[in-house]
Protein backbone atom coordinates (compact mmCIF):
# COMPACT_ATOMS: atom_id res chain seq x y z
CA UNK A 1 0.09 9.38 -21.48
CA UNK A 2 -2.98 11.32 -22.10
CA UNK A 3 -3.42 12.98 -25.56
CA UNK A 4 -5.57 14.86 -27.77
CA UNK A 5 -7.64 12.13 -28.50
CA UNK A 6 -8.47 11.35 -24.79
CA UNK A 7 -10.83 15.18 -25.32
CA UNK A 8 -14.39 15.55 -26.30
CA UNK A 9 -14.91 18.95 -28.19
CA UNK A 10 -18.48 19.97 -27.93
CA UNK A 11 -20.80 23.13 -27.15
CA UNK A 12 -22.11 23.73 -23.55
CA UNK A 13 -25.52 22.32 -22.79
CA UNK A 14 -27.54 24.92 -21.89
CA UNK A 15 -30.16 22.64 -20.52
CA UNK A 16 -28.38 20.59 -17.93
CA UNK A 17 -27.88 22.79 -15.00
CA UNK A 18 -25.02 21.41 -13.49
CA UNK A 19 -22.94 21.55 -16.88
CA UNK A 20 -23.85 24.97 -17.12
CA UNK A 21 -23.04 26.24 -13.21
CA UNK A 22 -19.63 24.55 -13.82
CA UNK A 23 -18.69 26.67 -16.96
CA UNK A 24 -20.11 29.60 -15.42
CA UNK A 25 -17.99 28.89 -12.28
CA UNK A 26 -14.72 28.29 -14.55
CA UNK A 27 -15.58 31.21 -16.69
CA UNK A 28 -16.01 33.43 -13.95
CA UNK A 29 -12.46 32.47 -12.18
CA UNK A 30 -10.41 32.86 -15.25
CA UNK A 31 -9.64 36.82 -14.36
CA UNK A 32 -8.70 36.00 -10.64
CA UNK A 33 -5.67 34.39 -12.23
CA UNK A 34 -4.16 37.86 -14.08
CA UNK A 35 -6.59 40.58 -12.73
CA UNK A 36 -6.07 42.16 -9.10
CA UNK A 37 -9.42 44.44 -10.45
CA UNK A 38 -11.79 41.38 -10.52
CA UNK A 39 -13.11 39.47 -7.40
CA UNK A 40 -15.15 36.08 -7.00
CA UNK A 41 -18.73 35.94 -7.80
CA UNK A 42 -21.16 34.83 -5.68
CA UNK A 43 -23.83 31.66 -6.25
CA UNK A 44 -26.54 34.16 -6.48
CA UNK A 45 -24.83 35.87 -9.60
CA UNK A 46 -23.69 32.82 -11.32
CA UNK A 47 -27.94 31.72 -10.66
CA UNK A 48 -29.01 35.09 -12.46
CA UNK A 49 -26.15 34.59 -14.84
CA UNK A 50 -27.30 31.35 -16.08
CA UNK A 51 -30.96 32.81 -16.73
CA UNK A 52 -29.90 35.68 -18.62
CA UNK A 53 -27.48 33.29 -20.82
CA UNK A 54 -30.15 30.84 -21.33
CA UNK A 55 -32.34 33.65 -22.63
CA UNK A 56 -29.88 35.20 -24.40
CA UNK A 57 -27.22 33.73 -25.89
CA UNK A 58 -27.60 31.45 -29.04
CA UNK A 59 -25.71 29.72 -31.67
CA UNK A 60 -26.61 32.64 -34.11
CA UNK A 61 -24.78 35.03 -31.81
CA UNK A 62 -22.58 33.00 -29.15
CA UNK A 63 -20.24 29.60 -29.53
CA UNK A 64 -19.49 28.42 -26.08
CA UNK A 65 -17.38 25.57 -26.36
CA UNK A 66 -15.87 22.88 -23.99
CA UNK A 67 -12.90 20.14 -23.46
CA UNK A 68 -14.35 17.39 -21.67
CA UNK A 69 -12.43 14.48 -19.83
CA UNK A 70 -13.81 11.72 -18.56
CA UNK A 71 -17.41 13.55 -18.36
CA UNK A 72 -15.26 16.68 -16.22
CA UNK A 73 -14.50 20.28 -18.53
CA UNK A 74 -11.12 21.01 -18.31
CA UNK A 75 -11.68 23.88 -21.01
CA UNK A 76 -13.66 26.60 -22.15
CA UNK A 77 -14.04 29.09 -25.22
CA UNK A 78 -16.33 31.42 -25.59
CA UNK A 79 -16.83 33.34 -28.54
CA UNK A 80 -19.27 36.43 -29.31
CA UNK A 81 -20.56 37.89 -32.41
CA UNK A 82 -20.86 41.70 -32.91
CA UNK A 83 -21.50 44.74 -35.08
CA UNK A 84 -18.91 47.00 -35.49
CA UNK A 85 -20.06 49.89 -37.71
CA UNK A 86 -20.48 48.40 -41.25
CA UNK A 87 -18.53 45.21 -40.09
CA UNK A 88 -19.39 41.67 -38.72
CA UNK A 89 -17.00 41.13 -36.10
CA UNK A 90 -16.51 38.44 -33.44
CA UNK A 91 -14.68 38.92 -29.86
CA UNK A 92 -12.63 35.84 -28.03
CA UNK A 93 -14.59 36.39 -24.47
CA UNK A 94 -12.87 33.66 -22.75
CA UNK A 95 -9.92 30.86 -23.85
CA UNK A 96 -9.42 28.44 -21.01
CA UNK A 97 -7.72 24.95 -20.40
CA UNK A 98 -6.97 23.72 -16.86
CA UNK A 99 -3.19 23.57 -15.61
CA UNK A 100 -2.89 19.92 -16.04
CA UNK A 101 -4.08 19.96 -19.87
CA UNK A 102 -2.19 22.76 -21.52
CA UNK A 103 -0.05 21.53 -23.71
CA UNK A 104 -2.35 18.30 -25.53
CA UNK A 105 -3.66 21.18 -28.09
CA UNK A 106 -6.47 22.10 -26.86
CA UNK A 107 -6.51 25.84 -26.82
CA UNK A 108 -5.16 25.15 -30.64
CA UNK A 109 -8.32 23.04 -31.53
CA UNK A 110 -10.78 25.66 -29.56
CA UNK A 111 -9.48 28.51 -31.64
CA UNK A 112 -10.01 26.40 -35.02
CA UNK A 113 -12.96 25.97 -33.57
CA UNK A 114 -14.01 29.49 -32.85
CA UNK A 115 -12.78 30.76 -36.39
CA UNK A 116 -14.85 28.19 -38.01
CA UNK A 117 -18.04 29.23 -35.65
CA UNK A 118 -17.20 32.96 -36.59
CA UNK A 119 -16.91 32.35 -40.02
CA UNK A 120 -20.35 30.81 -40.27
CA UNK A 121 -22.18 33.73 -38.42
CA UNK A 122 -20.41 36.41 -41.22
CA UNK A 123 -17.80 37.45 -39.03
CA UNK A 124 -14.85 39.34 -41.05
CA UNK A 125 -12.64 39.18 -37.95
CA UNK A 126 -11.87 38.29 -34.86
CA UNK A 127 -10.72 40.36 -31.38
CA UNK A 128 -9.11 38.91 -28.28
CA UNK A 129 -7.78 40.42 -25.35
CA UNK A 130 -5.11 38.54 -23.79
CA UNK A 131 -3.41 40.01 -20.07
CA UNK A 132 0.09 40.97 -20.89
CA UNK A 133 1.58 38.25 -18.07
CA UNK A 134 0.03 36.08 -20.31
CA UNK A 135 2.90 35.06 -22.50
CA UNK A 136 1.30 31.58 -23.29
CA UNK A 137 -1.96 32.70 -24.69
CA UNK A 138 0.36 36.13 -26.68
CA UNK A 139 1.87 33.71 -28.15
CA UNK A 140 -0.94 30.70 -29.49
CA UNK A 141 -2.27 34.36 -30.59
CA UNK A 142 0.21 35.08 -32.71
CA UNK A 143 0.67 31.51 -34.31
CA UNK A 144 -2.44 31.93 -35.43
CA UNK A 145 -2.59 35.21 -36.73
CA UNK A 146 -3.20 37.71 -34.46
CA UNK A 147 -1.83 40.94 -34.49
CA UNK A 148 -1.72 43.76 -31.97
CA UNK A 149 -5.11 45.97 -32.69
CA UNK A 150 -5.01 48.27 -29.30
CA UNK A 151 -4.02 48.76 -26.60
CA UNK A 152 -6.42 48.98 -23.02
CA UNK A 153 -4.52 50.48 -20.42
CA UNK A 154 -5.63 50.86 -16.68
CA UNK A 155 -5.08 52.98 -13.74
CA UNK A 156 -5.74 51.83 -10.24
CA UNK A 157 -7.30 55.24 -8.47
């Protein structure tokens, strides 16, 4: 029986380009799960993508963490710093853990993970927006601490 234990925690290498594609590929497949608005990106994006993250994203302003097993990522969390008026702030961009692993603890260990990251770029708190069918992810939120901030509502036209 797998466990915890069997996981290795550690930040995306933005240097190897085949670790990289793969997260990008992940990250950008999360939505098609709870959002009928988003649709499948293309190589040529996730190409661009990676060259824009590489330039931009650091550790001063970005964690971008991943579950490995057995060399394959079978999670991501991605975490991004902000300024909010007078305020430090830091915004959950993506919390993901394939089918098969939910359940070991590791969407528990990536948000101790994140907090500790935010802490240590001066964030004073944290945002996440989970999709309402969601009731997983609402409720790892709310074990550790989240409360309802806003709410984004949508209208197809």
């Amino acid at each position: 029986m797998m466990n915890l234990q069997d996981i290795e925690f550690r930040t995306l290498d933005y240097s190897n380009d085949v670790e990289m594609r793969t997260y990008l590929r992940l990250f950008w497949e999360i939505p098609l799960e709870h959002n009928e608005y988003f649709t499948r990106r293309s190589e040529a994006f996730l190409a661009d993508y990676m060259e824009t993250a590489r330039k931009t994203e650091t550790p001063d302003n970005c964690y971008s963490g991943i579950a490995l097993h057995r060399g394959e990522i079978v999670g991501l969390h991605i975490v991004r710093r902000f300024e909010e008026w007078e305020q430090i702030g830091a915004h959950i961009v993506a919390l993901w853990v394939h089918p098969e692993y939910r359940g070991l603890g590791i969407a528990r260990h990536f948000k101790t993970e994140g907090e500790n990251w935010a802490r240590s770029v001066d964030a004073t708190f944290l945002n996440s927006n989970v999709h309402t069918g969601n009731h997983r992810m609402l409720e790892i939120a709310r074990q550790a601490g989240f409360t309802p901030f806003r709410i984004n509502l949508r209208k197809r036209l």
